[in-house]
PDB file of N, CA and C in Angstrom:
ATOM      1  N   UNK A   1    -104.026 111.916  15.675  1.00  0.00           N
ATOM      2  CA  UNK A   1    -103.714 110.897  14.679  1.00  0.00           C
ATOM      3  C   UNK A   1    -103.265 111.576  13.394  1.00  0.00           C
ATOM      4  N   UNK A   2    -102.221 110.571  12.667  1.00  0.00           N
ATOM      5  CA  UNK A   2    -101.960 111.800  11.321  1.00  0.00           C
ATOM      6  C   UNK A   2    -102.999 111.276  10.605  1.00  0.00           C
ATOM      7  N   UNK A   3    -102.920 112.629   9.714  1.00  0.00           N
ATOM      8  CA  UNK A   3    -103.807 112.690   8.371  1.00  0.00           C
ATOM      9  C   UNK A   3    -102.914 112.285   6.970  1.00  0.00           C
ATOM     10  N   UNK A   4    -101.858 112.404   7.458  1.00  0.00           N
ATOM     11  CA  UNK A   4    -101.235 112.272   5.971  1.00  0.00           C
ATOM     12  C   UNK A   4    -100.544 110.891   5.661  1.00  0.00           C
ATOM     13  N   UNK A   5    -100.415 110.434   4.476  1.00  0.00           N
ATOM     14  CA  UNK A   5    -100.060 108.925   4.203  1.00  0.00           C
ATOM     15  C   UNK A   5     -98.749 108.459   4.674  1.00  0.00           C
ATOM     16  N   UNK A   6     -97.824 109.222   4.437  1.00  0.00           N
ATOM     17  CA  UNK A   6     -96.080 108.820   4.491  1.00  0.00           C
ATOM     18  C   UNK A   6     -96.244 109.030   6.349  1.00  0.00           C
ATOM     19  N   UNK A   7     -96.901 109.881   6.902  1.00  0.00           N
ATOM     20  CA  UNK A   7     -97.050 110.059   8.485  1.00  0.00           C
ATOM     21  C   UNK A   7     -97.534 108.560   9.183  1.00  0.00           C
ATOM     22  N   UNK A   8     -98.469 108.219   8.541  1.00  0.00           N
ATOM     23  CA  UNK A   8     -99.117 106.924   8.555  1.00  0.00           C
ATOM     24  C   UNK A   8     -98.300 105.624   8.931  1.00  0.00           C
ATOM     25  N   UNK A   9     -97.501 105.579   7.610  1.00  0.00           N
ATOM     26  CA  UNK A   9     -96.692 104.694   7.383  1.00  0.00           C
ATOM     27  C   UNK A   9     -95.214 105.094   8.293  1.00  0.00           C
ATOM     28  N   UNK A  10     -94.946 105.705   8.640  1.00  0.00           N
ATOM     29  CA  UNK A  10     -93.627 106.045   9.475  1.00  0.00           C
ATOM     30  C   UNK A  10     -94.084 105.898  10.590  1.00  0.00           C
ATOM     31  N   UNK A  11     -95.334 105.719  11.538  1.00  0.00           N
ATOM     32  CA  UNK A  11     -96.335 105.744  12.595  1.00  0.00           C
ATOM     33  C   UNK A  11     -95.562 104.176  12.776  1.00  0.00           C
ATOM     34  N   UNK A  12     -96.537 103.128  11.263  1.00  0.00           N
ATOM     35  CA  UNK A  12     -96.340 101.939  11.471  1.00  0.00           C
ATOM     36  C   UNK A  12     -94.971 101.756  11.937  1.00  0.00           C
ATOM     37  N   UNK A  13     -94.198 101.943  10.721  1.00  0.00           N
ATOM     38  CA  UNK A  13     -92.638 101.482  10.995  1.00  0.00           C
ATOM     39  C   UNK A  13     -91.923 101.754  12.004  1.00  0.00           C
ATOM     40  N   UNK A  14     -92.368 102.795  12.969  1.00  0.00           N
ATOM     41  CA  UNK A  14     -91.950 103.274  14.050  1.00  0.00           C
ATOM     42  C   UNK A  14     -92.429 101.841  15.160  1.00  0.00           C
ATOM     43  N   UNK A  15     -93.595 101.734  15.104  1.00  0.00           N
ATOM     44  CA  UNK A  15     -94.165 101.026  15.799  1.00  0.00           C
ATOM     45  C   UNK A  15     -93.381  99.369  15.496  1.00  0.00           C
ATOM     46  N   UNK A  16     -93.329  98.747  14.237  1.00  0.00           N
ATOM     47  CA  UNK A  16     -92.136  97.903  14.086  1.00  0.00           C
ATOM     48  C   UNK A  16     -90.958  97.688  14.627  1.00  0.00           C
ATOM     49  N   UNK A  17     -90.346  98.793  14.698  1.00  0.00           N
ATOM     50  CA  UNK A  17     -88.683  98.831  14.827  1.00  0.00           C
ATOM     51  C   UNK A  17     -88.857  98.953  16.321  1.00  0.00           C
ATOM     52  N   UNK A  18     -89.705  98.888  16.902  1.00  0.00           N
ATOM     53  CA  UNK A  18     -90.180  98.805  18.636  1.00  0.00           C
ATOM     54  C   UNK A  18     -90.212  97.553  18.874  1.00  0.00           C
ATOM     55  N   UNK A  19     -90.822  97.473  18.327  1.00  0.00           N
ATOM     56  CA  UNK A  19     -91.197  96.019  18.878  1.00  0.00           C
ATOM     57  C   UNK A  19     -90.010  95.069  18.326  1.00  0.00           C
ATOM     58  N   UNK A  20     -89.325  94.886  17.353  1.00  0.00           N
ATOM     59  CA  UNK A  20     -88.086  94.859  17.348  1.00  0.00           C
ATOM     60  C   UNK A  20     -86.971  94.946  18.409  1.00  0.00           C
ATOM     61  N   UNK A  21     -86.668  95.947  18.623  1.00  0.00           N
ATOM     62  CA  UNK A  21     -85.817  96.492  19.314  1.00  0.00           C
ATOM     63  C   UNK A  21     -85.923  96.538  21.211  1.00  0.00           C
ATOM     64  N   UNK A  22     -87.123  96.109  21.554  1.00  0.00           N
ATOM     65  CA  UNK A  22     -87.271  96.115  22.597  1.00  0.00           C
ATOM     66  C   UNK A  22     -87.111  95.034  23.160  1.00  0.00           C
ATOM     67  N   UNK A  23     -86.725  93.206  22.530  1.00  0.00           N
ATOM     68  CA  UNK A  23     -86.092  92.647  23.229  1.00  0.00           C
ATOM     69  C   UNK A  23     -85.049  92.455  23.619  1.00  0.00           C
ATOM     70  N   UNK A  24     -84.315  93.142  22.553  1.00  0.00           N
ATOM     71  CA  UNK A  24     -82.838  93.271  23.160  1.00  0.00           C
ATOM     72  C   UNK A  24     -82.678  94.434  24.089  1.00  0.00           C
ATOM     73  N   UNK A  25     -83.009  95.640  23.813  1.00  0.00           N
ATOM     74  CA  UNK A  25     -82.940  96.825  24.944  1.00  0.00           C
ATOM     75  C   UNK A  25     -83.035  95.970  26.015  1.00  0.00           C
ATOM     76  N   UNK A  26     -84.010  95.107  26.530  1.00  0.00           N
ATOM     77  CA  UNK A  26     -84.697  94.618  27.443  1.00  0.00           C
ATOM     78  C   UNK A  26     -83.408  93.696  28.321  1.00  0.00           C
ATOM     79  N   UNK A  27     -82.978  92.887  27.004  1.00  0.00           N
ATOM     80  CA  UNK A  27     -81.584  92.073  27.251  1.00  0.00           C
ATOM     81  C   UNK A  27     -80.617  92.699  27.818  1.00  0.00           C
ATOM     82  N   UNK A  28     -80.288  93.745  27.529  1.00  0.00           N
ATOM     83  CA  UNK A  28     -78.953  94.904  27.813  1.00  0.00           C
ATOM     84  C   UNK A  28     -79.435  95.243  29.143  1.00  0.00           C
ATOM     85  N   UNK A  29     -80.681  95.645  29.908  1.00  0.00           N
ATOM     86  CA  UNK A  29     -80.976  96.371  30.658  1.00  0.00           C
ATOM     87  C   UNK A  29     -80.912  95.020  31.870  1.00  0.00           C
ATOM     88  N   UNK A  30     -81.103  94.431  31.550  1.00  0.00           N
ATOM     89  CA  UNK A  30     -81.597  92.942  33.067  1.00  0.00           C
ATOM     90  C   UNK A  30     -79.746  92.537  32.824  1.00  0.00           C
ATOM     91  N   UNK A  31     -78.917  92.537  31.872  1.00  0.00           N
ATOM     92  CA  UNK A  31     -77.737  91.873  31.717  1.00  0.00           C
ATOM     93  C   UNK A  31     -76.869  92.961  32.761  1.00  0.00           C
ATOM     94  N   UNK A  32     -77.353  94.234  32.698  1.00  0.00           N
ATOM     95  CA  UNK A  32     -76.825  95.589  33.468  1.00  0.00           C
ATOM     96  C   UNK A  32     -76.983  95.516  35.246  1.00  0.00           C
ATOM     97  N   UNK A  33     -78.493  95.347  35.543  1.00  0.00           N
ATOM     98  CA  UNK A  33     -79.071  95.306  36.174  1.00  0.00           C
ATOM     99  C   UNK A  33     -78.098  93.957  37.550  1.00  0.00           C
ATOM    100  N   UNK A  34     -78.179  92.691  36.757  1.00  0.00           N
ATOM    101  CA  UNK A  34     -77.653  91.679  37.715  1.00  0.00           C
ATOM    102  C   UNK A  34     -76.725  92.073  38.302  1.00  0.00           C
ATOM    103  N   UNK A  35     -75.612  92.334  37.099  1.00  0.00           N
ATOM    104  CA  UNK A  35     -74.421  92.875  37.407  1.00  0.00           C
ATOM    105  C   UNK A  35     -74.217  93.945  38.614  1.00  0.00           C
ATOM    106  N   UNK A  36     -74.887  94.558  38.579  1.00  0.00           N
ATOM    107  CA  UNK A  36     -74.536  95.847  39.373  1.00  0.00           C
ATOM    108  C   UNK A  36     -74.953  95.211  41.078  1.00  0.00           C
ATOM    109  N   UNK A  37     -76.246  94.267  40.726  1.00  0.00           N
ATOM    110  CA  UNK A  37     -76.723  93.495  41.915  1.00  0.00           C
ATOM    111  C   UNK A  37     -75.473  92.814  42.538  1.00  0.00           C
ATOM    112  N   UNK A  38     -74.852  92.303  41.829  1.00  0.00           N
ATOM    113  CA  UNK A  38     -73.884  91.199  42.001  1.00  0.00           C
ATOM    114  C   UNK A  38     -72.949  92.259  42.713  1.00  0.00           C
ATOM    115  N   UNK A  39     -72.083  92.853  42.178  1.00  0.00           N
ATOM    116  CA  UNK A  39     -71.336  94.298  43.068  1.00  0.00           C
ATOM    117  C   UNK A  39     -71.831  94.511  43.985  1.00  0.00           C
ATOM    118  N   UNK A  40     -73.101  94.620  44.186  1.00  0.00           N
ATOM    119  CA  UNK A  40     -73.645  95.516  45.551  1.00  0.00           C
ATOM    120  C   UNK A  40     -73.373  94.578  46.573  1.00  0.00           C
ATOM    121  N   UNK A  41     -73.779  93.176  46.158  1.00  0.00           N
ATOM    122  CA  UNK A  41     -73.771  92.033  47.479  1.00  0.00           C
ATOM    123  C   UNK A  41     -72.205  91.381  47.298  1.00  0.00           C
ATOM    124  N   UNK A  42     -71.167  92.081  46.949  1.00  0.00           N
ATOM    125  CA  UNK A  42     -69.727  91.667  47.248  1.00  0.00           C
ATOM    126  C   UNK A  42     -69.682  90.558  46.783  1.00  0.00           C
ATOM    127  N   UNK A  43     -70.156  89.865  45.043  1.00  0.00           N
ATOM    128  CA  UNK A  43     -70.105  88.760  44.709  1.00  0.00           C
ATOM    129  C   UNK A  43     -69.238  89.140  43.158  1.00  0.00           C
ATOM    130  N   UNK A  44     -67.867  88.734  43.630  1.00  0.00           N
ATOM    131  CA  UNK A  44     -67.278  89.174  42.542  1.00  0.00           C
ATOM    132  C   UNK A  44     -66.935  88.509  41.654  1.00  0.00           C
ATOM    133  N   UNK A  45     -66.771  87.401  42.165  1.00  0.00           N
ATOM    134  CA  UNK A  45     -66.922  86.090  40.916  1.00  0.00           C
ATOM    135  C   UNK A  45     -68.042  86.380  40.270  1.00  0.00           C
ATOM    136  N   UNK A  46     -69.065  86.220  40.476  1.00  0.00           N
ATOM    137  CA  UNK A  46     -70.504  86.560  39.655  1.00  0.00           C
ATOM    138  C   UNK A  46     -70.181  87.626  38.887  1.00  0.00           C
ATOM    139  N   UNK A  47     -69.704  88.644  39.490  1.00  0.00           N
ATOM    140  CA  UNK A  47     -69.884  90.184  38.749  1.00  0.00           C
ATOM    141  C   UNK A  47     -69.280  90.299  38.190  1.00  0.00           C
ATOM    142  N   UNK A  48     -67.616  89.020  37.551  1.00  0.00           N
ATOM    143  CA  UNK A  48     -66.949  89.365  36.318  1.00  0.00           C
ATOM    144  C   UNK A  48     -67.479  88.226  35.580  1.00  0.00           C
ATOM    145  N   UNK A  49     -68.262  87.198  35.685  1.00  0.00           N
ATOM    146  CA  UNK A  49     -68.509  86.384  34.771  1.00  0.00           C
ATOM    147  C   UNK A  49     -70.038  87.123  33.962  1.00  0.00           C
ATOM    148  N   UNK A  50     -70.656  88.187  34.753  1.00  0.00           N
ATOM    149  CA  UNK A  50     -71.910  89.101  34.110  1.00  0.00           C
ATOM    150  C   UNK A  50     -71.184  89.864  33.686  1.00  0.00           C
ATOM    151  N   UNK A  51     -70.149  90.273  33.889  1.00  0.00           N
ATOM    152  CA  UNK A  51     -69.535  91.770  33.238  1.00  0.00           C
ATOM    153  C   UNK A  51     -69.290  91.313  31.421  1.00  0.00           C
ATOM    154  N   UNK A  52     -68.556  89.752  31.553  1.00  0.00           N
ATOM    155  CA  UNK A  52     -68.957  88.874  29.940  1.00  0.00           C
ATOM    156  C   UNK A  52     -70.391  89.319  29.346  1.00  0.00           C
ATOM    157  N   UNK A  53     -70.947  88.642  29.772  1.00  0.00           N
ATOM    158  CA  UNK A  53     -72.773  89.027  29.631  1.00  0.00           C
ATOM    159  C   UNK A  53     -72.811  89.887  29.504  1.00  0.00           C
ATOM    160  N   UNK A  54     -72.860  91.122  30.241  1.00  0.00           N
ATOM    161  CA  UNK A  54     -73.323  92.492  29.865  1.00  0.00           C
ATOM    162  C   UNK A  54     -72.715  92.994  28.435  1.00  0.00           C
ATOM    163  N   UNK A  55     -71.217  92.963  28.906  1.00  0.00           N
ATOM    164  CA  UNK A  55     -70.407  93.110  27.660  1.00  0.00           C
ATOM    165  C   UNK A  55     -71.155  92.747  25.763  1.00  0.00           C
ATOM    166  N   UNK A  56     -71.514  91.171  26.153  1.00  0.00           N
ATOM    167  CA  UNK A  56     -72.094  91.178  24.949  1.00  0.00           C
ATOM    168  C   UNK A  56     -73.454  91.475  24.546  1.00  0.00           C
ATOM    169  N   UNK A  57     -74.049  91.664  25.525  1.00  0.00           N
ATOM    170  CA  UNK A  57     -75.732  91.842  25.247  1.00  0.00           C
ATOM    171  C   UNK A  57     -75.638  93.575  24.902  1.00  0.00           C
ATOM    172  N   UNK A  58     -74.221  94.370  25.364  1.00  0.00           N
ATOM    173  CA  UNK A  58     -74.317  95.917  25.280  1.00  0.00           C
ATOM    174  C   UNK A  58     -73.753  95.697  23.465  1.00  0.00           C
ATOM    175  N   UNK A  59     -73.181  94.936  23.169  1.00  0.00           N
ATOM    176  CA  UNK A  59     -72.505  95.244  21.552  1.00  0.00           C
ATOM    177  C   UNK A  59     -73.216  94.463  21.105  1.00  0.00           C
ATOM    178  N   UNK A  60     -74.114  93.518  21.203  1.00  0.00           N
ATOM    179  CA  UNK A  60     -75.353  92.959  20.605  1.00  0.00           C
ATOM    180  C   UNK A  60     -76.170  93.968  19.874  1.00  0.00           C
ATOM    181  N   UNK A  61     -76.647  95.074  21.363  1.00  0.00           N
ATOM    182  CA  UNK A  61     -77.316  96.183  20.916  1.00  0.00           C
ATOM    183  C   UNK A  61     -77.169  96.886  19.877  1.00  0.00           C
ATOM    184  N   UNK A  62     -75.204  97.592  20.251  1.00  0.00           N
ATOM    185  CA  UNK A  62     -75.155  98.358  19.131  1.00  0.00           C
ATOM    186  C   UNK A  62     -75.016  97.986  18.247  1.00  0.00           C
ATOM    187  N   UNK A  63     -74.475  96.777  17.435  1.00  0.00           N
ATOM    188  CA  UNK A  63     -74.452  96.081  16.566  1.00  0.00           C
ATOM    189  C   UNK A  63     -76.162  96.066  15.887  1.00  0.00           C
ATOM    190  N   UNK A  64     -76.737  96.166  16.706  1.00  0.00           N
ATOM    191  CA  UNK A  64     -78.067  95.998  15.446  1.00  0.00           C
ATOM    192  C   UNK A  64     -78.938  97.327  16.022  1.00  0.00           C
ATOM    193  N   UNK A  65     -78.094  98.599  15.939  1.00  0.00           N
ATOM    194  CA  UNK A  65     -78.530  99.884  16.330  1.00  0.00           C
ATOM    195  C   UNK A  65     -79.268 100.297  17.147  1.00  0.00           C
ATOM    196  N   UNK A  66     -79.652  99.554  18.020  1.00  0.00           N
ATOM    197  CA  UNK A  66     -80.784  99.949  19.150  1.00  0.00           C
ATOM    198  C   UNK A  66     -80.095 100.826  20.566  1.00  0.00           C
ATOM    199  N   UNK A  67     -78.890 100.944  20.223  1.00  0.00           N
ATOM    200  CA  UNK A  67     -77.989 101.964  21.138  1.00  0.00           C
ATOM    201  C   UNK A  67     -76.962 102.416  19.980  1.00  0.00           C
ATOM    202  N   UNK A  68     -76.155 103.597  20.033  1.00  0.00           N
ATOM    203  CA  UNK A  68     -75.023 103.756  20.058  1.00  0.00           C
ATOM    204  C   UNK A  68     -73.886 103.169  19.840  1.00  0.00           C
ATOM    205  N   UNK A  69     -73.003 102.932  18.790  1.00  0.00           N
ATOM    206  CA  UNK A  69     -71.587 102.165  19.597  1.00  0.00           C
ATOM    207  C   UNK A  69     -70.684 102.897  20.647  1.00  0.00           C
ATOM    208  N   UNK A  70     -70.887 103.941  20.690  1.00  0.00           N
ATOM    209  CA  UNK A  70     -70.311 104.646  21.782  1.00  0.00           C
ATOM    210  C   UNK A  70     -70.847 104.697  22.627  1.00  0.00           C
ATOM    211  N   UNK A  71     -72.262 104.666  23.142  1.00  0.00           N
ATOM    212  CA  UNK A  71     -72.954 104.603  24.335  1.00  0.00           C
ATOM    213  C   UNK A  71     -72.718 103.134  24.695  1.00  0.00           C
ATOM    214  N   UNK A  72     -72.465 102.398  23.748  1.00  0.00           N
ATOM    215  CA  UNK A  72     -72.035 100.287  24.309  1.00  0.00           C
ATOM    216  C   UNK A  72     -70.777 101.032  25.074  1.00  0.00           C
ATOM    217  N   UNK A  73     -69.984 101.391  24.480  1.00  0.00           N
ATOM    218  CA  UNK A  73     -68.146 101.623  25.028  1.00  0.00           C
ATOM    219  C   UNK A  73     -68.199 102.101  26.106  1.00  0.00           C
ATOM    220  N   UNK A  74     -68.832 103.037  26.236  1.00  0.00           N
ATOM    221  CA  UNK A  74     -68.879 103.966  27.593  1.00  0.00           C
ATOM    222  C   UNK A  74     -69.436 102.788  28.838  1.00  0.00           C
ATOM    223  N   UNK A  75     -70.932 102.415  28.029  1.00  0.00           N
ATOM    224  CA  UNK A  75     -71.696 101.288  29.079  1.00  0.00           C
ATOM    225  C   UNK A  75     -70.483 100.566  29.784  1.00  0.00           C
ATOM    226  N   UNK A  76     -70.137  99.786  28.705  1.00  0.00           N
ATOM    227  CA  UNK A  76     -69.249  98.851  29.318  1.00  0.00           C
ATOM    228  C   UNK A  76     -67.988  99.197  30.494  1.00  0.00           C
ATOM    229  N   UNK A  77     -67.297 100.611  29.616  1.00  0.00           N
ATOM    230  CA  UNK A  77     -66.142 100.764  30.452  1.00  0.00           C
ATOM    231  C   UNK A  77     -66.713 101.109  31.848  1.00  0.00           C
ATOM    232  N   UNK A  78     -68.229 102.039  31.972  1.00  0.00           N
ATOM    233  CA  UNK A  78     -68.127 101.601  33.351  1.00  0.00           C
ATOM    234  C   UNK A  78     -68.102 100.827  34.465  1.00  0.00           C
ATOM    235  N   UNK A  79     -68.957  99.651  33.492  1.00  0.00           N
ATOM    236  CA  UNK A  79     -69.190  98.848  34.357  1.00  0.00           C
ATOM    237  C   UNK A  79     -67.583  98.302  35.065  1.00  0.00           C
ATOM    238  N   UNK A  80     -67.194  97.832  33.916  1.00  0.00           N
ATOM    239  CA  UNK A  80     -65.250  97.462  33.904  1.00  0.00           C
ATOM    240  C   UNK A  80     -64.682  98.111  35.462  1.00  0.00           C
ATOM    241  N   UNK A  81     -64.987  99.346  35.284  1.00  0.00           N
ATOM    242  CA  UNK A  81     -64.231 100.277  36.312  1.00  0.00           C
ATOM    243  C   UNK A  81     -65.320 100.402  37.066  1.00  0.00           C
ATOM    244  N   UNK A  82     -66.199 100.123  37.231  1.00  0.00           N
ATOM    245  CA  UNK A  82     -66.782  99.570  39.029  1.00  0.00           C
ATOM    246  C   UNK A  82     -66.432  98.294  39.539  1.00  0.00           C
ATOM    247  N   UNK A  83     -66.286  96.759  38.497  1.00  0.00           N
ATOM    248  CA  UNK A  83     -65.602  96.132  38.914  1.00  0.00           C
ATOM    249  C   UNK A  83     -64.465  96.208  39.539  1.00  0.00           C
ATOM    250  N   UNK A  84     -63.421  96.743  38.670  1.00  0.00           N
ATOM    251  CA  UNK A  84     -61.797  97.363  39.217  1.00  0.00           C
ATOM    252  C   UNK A  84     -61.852  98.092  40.585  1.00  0.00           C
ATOM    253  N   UNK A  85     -62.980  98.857  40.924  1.00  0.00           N
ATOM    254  CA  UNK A  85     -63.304  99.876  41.949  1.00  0.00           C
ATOM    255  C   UNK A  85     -63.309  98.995  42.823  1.00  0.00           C
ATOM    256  N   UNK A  86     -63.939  97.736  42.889  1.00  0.00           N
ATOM    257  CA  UNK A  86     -64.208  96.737  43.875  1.00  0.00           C
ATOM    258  C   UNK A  86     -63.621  95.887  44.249  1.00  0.00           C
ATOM    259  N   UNK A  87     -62.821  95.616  43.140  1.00  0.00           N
ATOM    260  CA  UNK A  87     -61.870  94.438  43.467  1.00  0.00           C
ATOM    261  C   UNK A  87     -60.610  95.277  44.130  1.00  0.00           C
ATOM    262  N   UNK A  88     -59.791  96.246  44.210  1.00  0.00           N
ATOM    263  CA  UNK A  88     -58.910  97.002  44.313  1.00  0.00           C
ATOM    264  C   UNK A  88     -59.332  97.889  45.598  1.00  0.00           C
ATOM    265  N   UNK A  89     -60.507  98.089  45.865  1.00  0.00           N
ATOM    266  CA  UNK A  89     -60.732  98.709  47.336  1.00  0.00           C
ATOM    267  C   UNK A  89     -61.937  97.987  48.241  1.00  0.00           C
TER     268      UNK A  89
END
């Protein structure tokens, strides 16, 4: 445990910005998750109307810093190009 005050208080705020931040992580991760479900079982209608969804629940994130904006871009483009992967082969 810290001993020191500002340790204390950065403990708390740490502990804040968690609990914060973990319903949307949470959002991004199940919005990811379907999607990829949806691909696996050859449902491609589904898997571009979640690829919307994912899309925004990933710039939701970075938008209120709980990822990257470049880790959203990347997220997304893959998903994009596993769709394309699927629809095209």
């Amino acid at each position: 445990m810290a001993n020191i005050k500002s340790a204390i208080k950065r403990i708390d705020v740490a502990r804040r910005n968690t609990e914060r931040n973990k319903p949307v992580k949470t959002e991004m991760k199940n919005a990811i998750k379907k999607f990829n479900q949806a691909i696996d079982q050859d449902r491609i209608d589904d898997a571009k109307e979640l690829l919307i969804v994912a899309d925004k629940k990933l710039k939701r994130a970075a938008t209120k810093n709980v990822i990257h904006k470049k880790q959203a871009s990347r997220k997304i483009s893959r998903l994009a190009k596993k769709l394309n992967d699927k629809i095209a082969g």
